[in-house]
N, C-alpha and C. Protein backbone atom coordinates (compact mmCIF):
# COMPACT_ATOMS: atom_id res chain seq x y z
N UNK A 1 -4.16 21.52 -67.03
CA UNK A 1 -3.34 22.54 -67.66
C UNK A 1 -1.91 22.01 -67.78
N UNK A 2 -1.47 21.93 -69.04
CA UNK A 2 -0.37 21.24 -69.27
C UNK A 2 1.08 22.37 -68.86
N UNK A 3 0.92 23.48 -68.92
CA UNK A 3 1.53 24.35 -68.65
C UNK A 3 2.03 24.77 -67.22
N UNK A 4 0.86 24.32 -66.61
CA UNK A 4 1.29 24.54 -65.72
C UNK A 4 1.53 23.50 -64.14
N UNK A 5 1.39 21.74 -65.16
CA UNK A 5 2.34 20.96 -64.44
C UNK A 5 3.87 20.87 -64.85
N UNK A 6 3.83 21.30 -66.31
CA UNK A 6 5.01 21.83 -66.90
C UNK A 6 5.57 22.71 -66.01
N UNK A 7 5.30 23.53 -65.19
CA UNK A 7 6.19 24.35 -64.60
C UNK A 7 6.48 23.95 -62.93
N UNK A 8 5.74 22.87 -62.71
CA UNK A 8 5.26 22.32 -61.18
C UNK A 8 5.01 23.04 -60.27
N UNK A 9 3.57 23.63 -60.61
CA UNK A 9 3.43 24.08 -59.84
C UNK A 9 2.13 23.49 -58.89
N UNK A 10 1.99 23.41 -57.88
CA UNK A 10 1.00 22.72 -57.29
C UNK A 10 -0.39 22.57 -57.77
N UNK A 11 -1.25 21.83 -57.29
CA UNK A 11 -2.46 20.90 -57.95
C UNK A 11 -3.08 22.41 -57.62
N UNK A 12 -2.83 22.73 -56.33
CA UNK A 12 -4.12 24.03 -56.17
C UNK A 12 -3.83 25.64 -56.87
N UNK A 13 -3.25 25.36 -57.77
CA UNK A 13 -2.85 26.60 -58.09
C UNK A 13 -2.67 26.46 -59.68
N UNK A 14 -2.85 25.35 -60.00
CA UNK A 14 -2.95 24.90 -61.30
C UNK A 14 -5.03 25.48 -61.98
N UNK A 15 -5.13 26.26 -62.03
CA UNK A 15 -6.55 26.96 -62.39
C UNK A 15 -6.39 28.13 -62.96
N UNK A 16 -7.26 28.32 -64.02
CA UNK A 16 -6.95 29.47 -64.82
C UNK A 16 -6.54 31.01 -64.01
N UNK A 17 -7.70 31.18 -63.18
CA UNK A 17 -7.90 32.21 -62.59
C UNK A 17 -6.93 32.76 -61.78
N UNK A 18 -5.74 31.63 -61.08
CA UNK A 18 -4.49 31.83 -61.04
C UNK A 18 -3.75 32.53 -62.06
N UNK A 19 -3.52 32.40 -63.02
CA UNK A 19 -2.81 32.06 -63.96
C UNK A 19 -3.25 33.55 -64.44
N UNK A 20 -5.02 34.27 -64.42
CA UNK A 20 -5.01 35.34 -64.40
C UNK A 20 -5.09 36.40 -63.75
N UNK A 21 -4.70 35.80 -62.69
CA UNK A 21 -4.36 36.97 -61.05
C UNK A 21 -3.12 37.19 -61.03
N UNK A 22 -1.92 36.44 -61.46
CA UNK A 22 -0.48 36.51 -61.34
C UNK A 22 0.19 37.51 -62.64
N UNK A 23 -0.84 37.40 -64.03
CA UNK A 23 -0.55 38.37 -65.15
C UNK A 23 -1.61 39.56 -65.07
N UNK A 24 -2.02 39.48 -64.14
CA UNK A 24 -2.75 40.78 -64.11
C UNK A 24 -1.52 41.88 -62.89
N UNK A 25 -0.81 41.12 -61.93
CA UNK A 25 -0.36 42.01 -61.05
C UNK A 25 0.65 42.34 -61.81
N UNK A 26 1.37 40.95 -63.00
CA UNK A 26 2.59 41.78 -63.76
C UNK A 26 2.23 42.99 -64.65
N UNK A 27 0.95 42.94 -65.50
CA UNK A 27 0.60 43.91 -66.33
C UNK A 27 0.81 45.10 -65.24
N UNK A 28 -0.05 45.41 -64.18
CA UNK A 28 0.16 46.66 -63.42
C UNK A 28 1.10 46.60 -62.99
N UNK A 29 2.35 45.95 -62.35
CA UNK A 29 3.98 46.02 -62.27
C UNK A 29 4.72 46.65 -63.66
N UNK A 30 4.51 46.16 -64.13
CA UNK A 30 5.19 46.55 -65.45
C UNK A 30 4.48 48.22 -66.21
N UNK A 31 3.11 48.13 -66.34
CA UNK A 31 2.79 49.54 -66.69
C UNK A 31 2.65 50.75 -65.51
N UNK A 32 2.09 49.96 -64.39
CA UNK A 32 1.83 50.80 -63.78
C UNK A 32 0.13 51.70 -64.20
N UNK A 33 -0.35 50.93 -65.18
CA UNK A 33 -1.50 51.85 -65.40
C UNK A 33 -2.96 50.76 -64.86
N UNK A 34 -3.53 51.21 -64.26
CA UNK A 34 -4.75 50.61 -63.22
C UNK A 34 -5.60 50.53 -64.40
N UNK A 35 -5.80 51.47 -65.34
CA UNK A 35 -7.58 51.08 -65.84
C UNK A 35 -7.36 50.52 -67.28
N UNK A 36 -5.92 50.42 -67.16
CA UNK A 36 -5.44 49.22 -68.48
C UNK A 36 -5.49 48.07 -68.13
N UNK A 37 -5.64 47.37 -66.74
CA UNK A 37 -5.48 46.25 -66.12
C UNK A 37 -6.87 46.33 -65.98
N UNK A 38 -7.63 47.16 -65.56
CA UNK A 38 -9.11 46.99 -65.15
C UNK A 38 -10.02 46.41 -66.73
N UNK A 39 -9.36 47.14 -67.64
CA UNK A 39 -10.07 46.19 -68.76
C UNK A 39 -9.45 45.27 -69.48
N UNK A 40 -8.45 44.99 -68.75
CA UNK A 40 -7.83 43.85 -69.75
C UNK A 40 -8.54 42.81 -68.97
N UNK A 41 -8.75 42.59 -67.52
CA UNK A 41 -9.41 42.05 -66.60
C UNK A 41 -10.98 41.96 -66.62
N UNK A 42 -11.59 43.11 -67.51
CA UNK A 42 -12.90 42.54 -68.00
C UNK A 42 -13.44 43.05 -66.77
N UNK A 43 -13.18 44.05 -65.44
CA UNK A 43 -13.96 44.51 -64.43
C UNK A 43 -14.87 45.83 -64.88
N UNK A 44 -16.33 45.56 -64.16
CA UNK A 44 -17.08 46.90 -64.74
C UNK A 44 -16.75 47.73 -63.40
N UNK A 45 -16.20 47.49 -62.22
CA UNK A 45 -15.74 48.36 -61.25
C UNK A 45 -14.05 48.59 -61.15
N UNK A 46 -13.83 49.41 -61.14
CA UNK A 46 -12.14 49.85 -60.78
C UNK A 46 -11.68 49.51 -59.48
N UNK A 47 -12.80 49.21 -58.31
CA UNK A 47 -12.80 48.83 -57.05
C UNK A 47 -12.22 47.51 -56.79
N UNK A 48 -12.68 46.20 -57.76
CA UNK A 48 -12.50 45.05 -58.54
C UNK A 48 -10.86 44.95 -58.43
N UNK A 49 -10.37 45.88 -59.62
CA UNK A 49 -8.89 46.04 -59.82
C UNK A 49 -8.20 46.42 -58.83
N UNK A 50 -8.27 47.42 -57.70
CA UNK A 50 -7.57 47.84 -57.00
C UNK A 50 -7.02 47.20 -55.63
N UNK A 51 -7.51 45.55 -56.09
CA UNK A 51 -7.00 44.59 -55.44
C UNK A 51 -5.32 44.52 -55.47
N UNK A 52 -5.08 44.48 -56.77
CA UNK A 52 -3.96 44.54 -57.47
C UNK A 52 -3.19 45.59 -57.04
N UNK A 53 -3.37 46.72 -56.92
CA UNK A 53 -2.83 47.74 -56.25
C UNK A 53 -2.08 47.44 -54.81
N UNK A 54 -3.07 47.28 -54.29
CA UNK A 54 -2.61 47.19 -52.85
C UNK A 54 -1.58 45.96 -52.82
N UNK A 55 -1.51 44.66 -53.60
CA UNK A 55 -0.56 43.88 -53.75
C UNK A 55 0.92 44.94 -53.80
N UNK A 56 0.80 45.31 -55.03
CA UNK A 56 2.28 46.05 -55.41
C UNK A 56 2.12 47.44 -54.25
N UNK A 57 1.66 47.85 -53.76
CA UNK A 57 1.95 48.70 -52.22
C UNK A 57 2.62 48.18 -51.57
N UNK A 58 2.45 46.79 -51.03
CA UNK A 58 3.31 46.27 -50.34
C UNK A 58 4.52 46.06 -50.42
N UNK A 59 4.72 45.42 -52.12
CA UNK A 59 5.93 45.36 -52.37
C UNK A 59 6.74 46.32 -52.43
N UNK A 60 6.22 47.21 -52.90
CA UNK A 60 6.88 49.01 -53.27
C UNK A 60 7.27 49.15 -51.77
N UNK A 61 6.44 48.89 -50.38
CA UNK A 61 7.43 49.41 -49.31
C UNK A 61 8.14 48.81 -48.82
N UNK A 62 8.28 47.41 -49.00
CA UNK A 62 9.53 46.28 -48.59
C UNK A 62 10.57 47.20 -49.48
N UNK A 63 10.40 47.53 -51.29
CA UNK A 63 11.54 47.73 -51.63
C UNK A 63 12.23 48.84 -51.05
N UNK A 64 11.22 49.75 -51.00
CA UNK A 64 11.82 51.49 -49.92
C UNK A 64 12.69 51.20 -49.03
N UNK A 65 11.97 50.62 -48.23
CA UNK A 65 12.70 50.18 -46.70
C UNK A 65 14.11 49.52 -47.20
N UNK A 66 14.18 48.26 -48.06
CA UNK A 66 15.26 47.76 -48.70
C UNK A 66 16.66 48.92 -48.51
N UNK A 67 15.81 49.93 -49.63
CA UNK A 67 16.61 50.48 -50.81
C UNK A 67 17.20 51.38 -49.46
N UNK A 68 16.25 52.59 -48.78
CA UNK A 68 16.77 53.92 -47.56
C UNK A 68 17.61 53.00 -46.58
N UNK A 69 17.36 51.72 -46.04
CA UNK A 69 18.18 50.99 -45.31
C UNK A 69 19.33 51.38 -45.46
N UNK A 70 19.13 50.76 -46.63
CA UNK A 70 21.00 50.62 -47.28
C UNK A 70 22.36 51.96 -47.49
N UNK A 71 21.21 53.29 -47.49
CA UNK A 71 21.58 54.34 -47.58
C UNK A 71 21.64 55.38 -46.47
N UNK A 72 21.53 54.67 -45.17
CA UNK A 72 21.61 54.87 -44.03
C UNK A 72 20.47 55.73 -43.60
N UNK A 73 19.61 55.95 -44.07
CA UNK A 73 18.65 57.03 -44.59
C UNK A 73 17.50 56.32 -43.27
């Protein structure tokens, strides 16, 4: 994948399926809609997708914690 020694990124991470695990968590970052990602992803279970979910859970409570930190909250 020329693209993606173009961007250097390591030998093991250079594989498509990368490449469609990382735009699948932006599609649900960005929309926020699960069963638009579940078929853009080609899953016949929503169970499949909700891998993705629980990714951005995590992040969503690092940012909370971030954000109430800061607000003495």
């Amino acid at each position: 994948m020329k693209y993606a020694e173009a961007a250097d990124l390591p030998r093991d991470k250079q594989k498509f399926h990368v490449l469609k695990h990382s735009i699948a968590t932006h599609l649900l970052e960005e929309t926020g809609d699960i069963v638009f990602v579940k078929e853009w992803l080609g899953h016949a279970s929503i169970q499949s997708t909700m891998f993705y979910a629980q990714l951005l859970s995590k992040k969503r409570d690092e940012i909370a914690a971030r954000t109430f930190e800061g607000m003495g909250i």
